[in-house]
C-alpha atoms as a PDB file:
ATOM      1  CA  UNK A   1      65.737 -13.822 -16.668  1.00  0.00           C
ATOM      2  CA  UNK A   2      64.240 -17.316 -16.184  1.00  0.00           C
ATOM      3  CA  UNK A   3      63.470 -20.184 -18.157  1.00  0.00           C
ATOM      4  CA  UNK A   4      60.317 -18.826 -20.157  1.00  0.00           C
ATOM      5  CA  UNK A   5      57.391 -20.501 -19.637  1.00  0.00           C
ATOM      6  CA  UNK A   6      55.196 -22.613 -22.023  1.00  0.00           C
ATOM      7  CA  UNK A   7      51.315 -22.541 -21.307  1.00  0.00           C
ATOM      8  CA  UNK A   8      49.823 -26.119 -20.926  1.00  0.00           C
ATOM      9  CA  UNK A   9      47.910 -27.782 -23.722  1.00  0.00           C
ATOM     10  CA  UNK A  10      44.881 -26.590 -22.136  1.00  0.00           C
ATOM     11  CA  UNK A  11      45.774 -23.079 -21.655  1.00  0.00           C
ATOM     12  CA  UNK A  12      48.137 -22.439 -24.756  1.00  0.00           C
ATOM     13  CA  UNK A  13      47.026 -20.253 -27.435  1.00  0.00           C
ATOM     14  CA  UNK A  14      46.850 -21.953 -30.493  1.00  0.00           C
ATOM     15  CA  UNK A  15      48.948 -20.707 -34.053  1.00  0.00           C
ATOM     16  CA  UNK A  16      47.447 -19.782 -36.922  1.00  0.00           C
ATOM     17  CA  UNK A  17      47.714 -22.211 -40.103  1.00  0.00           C
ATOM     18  CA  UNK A  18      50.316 -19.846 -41.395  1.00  0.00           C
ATOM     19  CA  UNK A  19      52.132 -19.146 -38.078  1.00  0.00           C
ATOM     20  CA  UNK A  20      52.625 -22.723 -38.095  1.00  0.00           C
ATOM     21  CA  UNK A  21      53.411 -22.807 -41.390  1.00  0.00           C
ATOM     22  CA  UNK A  22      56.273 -20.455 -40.771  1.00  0.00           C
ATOM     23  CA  UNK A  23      57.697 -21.938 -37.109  1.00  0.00           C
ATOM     24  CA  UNK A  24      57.685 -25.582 -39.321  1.00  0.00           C
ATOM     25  CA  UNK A  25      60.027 -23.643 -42.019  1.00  0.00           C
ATOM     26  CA  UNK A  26      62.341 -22.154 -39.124  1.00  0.00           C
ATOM     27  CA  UNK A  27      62.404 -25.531 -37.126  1.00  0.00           C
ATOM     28  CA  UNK A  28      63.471 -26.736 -40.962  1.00  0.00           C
ATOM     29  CA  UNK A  29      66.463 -24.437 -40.757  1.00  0.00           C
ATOM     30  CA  UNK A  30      65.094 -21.868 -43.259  1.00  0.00           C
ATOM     31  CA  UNK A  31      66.144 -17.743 -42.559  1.00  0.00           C
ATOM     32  CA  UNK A  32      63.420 -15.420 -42.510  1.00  0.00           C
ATOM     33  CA  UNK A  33      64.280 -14.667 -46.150  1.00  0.00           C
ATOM     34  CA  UNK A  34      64.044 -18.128 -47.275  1.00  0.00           C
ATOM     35  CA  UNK A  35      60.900 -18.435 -45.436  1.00  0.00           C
ATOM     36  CA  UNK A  36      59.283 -15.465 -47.223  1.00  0.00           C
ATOM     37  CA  UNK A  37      60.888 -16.649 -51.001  1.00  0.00           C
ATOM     38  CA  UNK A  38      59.012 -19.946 -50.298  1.00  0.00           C
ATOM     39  CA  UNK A  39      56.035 -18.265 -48.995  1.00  0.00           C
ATOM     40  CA  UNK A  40      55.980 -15.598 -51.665  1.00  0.00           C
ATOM     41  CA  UNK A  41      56.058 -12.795 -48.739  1.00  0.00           C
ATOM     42  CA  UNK A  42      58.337 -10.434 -47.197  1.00  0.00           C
ATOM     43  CA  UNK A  43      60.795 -11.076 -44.824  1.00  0.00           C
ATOM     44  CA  UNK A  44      59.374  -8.342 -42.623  1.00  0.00           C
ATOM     45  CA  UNK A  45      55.946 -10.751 -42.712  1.00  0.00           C
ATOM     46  CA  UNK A  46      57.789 -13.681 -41.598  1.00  0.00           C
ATOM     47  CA  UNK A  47      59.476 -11.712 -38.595  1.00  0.00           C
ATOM     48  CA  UNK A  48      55.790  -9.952 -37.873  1.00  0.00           C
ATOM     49  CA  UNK A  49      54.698 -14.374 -37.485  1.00  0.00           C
ATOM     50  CA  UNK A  50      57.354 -14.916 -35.373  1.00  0.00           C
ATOM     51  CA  UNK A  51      56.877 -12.001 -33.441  1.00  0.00           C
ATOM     52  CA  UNK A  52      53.082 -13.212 -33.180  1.00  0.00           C
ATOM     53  CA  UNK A  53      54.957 -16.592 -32.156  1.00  0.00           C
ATOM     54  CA  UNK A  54      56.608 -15.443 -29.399  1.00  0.00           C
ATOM     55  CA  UNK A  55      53.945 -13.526 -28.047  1.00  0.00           C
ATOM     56  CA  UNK A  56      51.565 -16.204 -28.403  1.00  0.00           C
ATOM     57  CA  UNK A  57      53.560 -19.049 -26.865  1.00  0.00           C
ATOM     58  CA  UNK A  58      55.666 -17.092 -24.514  1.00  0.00           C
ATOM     59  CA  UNK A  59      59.318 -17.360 -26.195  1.00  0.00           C
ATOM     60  CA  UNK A  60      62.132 -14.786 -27.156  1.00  0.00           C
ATOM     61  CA  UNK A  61      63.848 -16.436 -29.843  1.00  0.00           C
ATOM     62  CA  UNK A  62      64.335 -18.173 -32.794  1.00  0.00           C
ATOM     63  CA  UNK A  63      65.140 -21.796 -31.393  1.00  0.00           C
ATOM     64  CA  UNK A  64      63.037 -21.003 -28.221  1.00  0.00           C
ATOM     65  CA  UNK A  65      59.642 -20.328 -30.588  1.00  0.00           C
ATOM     66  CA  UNK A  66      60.712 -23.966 -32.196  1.00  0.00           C
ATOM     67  CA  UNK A  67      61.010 -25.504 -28.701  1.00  0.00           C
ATOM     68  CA  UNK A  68      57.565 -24.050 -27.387  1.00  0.00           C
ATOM     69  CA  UNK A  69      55.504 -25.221 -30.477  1.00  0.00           C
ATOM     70  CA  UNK A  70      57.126 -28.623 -30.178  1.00  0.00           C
ATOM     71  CA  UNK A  71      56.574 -28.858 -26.942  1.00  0.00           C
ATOM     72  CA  UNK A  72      52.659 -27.782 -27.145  1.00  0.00           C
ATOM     73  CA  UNK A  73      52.351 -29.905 -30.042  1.00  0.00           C
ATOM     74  CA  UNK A  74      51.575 -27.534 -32.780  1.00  0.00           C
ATOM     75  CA  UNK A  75      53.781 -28.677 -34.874  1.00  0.00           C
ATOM     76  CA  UNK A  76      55.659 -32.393 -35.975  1.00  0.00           C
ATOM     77  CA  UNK A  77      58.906 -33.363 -35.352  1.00  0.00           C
ATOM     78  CA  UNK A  78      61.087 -32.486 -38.451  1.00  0.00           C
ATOM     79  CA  UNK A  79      63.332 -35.584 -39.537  1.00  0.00           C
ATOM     80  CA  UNK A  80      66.728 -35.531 -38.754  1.00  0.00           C
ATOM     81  CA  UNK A  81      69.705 -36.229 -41.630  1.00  0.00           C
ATOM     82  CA  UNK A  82      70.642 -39.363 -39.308  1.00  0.00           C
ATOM     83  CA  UNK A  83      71.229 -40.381 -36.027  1.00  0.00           C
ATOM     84  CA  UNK A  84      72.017 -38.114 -33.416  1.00  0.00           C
ATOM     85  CA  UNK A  85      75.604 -37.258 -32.770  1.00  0.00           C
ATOM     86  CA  UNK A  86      77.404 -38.066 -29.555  1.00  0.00           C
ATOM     87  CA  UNK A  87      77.065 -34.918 -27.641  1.00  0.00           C
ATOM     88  CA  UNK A  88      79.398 -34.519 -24.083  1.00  0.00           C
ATOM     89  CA  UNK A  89      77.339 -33.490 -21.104  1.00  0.00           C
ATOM     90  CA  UNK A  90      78.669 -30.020 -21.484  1.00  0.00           C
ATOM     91  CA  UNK A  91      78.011 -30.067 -24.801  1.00  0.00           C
ATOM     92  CA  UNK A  92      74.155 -30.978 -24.290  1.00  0.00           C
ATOM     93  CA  UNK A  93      73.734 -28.424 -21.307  1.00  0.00           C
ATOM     94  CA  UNK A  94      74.589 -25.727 -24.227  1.00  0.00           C
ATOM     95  CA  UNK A  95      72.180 -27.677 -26.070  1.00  0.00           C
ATOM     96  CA  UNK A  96      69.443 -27.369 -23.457  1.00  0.00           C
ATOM     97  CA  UNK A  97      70.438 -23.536 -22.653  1.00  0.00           C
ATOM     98  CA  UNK A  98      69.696 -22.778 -25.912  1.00  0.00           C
ATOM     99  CA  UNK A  99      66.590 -24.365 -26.618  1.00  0.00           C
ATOM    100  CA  UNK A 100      65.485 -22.647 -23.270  1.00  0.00           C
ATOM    101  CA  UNK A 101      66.813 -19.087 -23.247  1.00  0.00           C
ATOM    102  CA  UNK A 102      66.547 -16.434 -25.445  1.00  0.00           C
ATOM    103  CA  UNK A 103      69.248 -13.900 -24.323  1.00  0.00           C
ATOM    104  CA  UNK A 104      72.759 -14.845 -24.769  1.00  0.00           C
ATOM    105  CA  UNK A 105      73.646 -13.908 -21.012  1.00  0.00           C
ATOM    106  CA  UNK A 106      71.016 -16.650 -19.646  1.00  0.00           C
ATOM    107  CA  UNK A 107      72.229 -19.122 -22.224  1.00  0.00           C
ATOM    108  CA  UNK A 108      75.703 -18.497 -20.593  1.00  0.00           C
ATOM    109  CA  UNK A 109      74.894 -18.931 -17.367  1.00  0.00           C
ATOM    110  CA  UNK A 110      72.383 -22.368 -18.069  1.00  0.00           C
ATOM    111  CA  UNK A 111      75.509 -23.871 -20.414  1.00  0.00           C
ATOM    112  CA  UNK A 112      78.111 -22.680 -17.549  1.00  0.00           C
ATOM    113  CA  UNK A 113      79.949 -21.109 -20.427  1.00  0.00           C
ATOM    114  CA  UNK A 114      81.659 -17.473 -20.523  1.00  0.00           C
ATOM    115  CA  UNK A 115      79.195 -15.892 -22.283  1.00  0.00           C
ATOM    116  CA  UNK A 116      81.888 -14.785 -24.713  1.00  0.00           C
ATOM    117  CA  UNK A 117      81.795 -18.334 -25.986  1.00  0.00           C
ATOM    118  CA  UNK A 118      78.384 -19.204 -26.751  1.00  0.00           C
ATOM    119  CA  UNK A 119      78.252 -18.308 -30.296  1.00  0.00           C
ATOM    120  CA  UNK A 120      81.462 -20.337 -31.130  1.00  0.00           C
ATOM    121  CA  UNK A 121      80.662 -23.121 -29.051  1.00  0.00           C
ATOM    122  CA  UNK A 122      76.913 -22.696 -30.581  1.00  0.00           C
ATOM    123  CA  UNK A 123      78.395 -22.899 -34.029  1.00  0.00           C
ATOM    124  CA  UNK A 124      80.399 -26.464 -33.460  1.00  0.00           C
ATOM    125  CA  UNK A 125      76.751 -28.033 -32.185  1.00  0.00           C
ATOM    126  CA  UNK A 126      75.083 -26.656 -35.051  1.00  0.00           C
ATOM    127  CA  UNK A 127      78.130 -27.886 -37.200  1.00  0.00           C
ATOM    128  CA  UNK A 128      78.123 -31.283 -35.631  1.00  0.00           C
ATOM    129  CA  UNK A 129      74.683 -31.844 -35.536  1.00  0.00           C
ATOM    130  CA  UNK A 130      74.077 -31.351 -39.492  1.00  0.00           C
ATOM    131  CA  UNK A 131      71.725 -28.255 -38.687  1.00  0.00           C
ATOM    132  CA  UNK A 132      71.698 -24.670 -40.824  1.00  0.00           C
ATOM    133  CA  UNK A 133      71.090 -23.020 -37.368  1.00  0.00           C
ATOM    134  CA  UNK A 134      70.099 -23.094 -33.837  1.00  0.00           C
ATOM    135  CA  UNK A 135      66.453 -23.094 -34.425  1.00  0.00           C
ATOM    136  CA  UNK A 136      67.432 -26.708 -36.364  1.00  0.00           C
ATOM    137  CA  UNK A 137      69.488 -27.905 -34.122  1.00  0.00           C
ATOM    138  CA  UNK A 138      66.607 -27.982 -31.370  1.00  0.00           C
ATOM    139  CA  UNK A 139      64.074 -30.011 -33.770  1.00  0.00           C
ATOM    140  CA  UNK A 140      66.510 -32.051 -33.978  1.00  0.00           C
ATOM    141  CA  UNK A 141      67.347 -32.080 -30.545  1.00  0.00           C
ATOM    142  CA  UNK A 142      63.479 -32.970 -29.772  1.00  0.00           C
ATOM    143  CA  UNK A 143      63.710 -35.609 -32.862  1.00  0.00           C
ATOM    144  CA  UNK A 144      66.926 -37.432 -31.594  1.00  0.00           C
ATOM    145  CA  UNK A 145      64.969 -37.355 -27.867  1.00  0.00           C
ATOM    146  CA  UNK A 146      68.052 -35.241 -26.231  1.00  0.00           C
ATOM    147  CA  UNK A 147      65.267 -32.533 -25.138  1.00  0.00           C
ATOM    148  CA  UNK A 148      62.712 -33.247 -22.637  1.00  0.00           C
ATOM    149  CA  UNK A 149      59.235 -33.031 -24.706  1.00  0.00           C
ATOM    150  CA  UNK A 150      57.592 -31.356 -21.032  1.00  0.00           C
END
């Protein structure tokens, strides 16, 4: 499965107020049931948004609905907890695999990493990047410039 992608800023379709809402708490590291204790909702009404999300902006996960309303814009930049790590270039192809791909097989095969390995070598970025999750770790990917904002 490719690379999905993101409609241009003229073509996208836009979020609502609370689907942004909701893609700014998951780019700030929240779970869906943090999201819906702060929102005073479900968790099953946070996954219906980010089901919306996806749909909407053409993404299949949790750090790839993050990436696609960064890159269109519909959302800010979260602040980092500091400067950005020193990632190795294997190390930031994982990075960029995940922000991209949704499934772990295609994350595997971006990163050039038995696919075996991606959620251990997923856990160390996340770990040394000061992110909750992997959703976090690409706003702060996009905030530290590591991911190309096009």
């Amino acid at each position: 499965m490719p690379a999905t992608r993101i409609a241009s800023s003229g073509d996208r379709t836009l979020l609502t107020p609370i689907e942004k809402t909701v893609i700014t708490l998951v780019a700030g590291g929240l779970s869906n049931n943090e999201a819906a204790h702060r929102l005073r909702v479900r968790p099953e009404v946070i996954s219906q948004h980010l089901t919306s999300i996806g749909r909407k902006l053409g993404s299949g996960s949790r750090p790839d609905h993050v990436r696609a309303a960064l890159m269109t814009g519909q959302i800010t930049v979260p602040l980092p907890p500091g400067d950005a790590p020193v990632f190795t270039a294997p190390e930031l192809r994982l990075l960029r695999a995940i922000a991209w791909h949704a499934l772990l097989g295609d994350i595997a095969a971006a990163a050039g990493v038995p696919q075996r390995d991606v959620d251990g070598e997923a856990a160390r970025l996340v770990e040394k990047s000061g992110a909750r999750d992997r959703a976090q770790l690409v706003a702060f990917a996009y905030a530290w410039e590591l991911l190309d904002p096009r």
